[in-house]
Protein backbone atom coordinates (compact mmCIF):
# COMPACT_ATOMS: atom_id res chain seq x y z
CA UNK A 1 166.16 5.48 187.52
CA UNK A 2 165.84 2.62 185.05
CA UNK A 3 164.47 3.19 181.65
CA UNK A 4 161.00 1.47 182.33
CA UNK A 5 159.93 4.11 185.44
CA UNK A 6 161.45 6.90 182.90
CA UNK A 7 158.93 5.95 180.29
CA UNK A 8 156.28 5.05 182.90
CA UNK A 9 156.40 8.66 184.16
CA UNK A 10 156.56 10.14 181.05
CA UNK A 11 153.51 8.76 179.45
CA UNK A 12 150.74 10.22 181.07
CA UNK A 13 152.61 13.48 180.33
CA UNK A 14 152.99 13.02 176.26
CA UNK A 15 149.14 11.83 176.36
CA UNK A 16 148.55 14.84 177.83
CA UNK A 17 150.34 17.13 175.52
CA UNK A 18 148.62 15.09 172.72
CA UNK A 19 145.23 15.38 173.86
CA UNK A 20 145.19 18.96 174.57
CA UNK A 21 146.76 19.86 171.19
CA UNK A 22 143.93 17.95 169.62
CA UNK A 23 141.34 19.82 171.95
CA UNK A 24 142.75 23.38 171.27
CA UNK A 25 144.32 23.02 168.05
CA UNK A 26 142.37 21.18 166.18
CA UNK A 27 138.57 20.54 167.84
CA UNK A 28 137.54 23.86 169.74
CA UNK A 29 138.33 26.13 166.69
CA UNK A 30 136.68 24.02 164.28
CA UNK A 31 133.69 23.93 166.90
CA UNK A 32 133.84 27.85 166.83
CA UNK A 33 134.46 28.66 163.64
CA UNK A 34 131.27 26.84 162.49
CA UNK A 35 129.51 28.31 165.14
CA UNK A 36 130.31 31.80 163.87
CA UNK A 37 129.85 30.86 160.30
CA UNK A 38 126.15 30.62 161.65
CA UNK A 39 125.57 33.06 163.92
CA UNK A 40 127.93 36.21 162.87
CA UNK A 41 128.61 35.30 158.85
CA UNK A 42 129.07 38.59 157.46
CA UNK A 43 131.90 39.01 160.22
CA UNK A 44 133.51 35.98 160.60
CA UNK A 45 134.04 35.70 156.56
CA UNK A 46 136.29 39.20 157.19
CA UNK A 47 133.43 41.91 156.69
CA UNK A 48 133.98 41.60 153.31
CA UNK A 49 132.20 44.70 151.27
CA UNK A 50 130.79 43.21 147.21
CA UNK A 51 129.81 45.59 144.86
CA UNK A 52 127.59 43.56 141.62
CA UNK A 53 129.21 40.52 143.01
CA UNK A 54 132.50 41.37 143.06
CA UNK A 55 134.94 41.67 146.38
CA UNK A 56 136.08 45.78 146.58
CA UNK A 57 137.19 45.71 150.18
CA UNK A 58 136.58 44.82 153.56
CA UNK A 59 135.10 47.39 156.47
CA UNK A 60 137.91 46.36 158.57
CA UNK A 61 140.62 47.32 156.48
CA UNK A 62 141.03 50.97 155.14
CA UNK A 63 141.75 51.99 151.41
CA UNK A 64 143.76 54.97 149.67
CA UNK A 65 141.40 56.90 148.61
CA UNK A 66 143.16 60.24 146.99
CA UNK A 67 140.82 61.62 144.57
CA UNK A 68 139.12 65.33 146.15
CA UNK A 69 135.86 63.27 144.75
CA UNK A 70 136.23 61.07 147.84
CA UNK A 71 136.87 60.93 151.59
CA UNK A 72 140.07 60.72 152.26
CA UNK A 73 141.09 58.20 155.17
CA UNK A 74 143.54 58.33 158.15
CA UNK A 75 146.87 58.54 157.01
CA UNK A 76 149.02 55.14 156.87
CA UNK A 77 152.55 54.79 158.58
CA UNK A 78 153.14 51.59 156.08
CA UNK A 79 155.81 52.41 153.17
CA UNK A 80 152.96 51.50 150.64
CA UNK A 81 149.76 53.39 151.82
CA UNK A 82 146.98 50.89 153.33
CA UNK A 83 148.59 47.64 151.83
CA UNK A 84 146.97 45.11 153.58
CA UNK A 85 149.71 42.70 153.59
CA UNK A 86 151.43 44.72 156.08
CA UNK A 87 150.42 46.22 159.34
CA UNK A 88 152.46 48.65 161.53
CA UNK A 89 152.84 52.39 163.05
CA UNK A 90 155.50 54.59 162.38
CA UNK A 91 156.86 54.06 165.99
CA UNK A 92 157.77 57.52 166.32
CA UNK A 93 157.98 58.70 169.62
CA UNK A 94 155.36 62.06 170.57
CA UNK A 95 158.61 64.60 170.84
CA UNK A 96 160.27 62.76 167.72
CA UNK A 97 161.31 65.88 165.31
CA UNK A 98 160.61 63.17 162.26
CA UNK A 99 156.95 63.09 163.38
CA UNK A 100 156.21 66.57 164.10
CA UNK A 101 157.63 67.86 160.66
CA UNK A 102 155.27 64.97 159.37
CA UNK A 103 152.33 66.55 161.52
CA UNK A 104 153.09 69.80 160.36
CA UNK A 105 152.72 68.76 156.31
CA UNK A 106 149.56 66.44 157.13
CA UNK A 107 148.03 69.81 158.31
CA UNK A 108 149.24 72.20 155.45
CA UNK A 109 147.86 69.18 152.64
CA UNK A 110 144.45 69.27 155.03
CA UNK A 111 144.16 72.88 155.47
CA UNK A 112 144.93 73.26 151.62
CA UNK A 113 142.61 70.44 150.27
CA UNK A 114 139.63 71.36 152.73
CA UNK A 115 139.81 75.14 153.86
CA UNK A 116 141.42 76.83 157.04
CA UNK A 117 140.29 75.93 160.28
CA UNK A 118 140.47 73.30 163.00
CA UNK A 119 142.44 70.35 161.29
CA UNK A 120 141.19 66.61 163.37
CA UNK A 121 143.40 65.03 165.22
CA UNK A 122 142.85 62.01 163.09
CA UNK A 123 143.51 63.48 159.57
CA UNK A 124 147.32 64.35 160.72
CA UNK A 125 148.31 61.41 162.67
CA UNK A 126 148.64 57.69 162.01
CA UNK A 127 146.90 54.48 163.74
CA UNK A 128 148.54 52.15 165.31
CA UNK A 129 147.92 49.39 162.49
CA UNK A 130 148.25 52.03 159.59
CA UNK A 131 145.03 50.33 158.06
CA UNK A 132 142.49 51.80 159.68
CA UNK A 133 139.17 51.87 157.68
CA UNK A 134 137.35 54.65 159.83
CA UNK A 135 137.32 58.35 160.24
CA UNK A 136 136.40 60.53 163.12
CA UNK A 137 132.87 62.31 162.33
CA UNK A 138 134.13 65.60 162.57
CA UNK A 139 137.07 64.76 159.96
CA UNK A 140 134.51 63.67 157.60
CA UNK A 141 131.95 66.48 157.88
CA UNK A 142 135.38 68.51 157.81
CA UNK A 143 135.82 66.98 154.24
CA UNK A 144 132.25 66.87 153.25
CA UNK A 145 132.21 70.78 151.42
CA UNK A 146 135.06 70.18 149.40
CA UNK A 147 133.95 66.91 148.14
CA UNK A 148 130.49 67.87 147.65
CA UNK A 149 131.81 70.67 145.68
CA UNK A 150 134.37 68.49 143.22
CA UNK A 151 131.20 65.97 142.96
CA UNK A 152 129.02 69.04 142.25
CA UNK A 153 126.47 67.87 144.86
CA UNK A 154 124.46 70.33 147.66
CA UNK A 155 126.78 70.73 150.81
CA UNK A 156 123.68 69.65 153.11
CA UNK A 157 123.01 66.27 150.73
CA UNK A 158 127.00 65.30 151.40
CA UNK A 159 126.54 66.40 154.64
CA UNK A 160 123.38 64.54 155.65
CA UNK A 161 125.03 61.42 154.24
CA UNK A 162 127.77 61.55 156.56
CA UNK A 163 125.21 61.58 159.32
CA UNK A 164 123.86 59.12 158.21
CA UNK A 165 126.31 57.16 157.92
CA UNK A 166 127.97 57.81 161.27
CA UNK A 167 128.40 55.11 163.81
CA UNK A 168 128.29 56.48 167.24
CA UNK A 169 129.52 55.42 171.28
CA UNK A 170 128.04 52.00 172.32
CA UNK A 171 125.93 53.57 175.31
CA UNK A 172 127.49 56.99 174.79
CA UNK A 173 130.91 56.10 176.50
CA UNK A 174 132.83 52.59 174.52
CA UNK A 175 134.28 53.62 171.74
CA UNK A 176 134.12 56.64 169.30
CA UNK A 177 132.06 58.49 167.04
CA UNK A 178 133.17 57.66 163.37
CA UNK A 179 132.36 57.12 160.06
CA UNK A 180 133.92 54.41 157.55
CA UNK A 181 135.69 55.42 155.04
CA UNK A 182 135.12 52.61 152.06
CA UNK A 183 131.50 52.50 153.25
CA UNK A 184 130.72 55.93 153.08
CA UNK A 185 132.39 56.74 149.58
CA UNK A 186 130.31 53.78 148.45
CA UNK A 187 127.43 55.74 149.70
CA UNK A 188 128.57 58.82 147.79
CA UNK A 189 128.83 56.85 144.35
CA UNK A 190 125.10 55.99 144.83
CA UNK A 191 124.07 59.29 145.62
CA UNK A 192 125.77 60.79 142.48
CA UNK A 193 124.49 57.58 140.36
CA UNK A 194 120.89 58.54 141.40
């Protein structure tokens, strides 16, 4: 093969490679990034939560909240509790002895902070990104006495809020029934401001 035909074949090749990198690297995101900038702002600027103008969070990425005058959220896997910077589980396998003496101490803290009883599946247990921003409903109205009672607020007022604020199944059956957790204790600083 002489060096002509080489570079003959491999033309139409390279102009491909070019072209297409253009098209999906460079011109389709731009196309759909503007395109959400119109239609879906709020998300596609990273559901970013201001409070008097000021940045405090996002709704897609949890906080440590660990006063008893909050919610508390999901625990994190991460070495430093909810830092965004990071994402990741514990990878602990469901028989690991590491994770069920972890279990075990979630649900003593729980059951000491918020009264015997049924202890949520998510209060003990980790997500998979260890930044999860939401809580199951039942973990929060789990919470809601004991935090009504360190914000010296009604039961049913705390209680009502987390109804509220509780975002349930798309048509009953995609997804769950939770609550967010930066959201909500936003609520709760409003309701004890007014």
């Amino acid at each position: 093969m002489d060096l002509a035909m080489f570079f003959r074949e491999l033309r139409p090749a390279l102009s491909l490679v070019i072209f297409f990198t253009v098209l999906t690297g460079f011109i389709l995101p731009e196309i759909f990034t503007g395109a959400m900038q119109l239609a879906l702002p709020y998300q596609a600027n990273g559901s970013l939560i201001r409070q008097n103008g000021e940045i405090i969070g996002s709704a897609l990425i949890g906080q440590n909240f660990t006063s008893p005058k909050y919610f508390q959220p999901r625990p994190s896997a991460l070495a430093t509790a909810y830092d965004a910077g990071t994402s990741g589980a514990s990878n602990l396998a469901p028989t690991s002895a590491a994770l069920l003496k972890t279990v075990q101490a979630r649900v003593a803290a729980y059951r000491q902070a918020f009264g015997p009883g049924q202890v949520p599946a998510d209060a003990v247990t980790a997500s998979g990104s260890g930044l999860d921003p939401d809580i199951s409903a039942a973990n929060a109205l789990r919470q809601a006495p004991a935090v009504a009672a360190a914000r010296q607020l009604p039961a049913d007022e705390v209680i009502g809020l987390v109804k509220r604020m509780t975002h349930h199944a798309t048509l009953g059956i995609v997804g769950t029934t939770h609550v967010n957790v930066l959201q909500l204790n936003l609520a709760l600083d409003r309701l004890t401001a007014s």
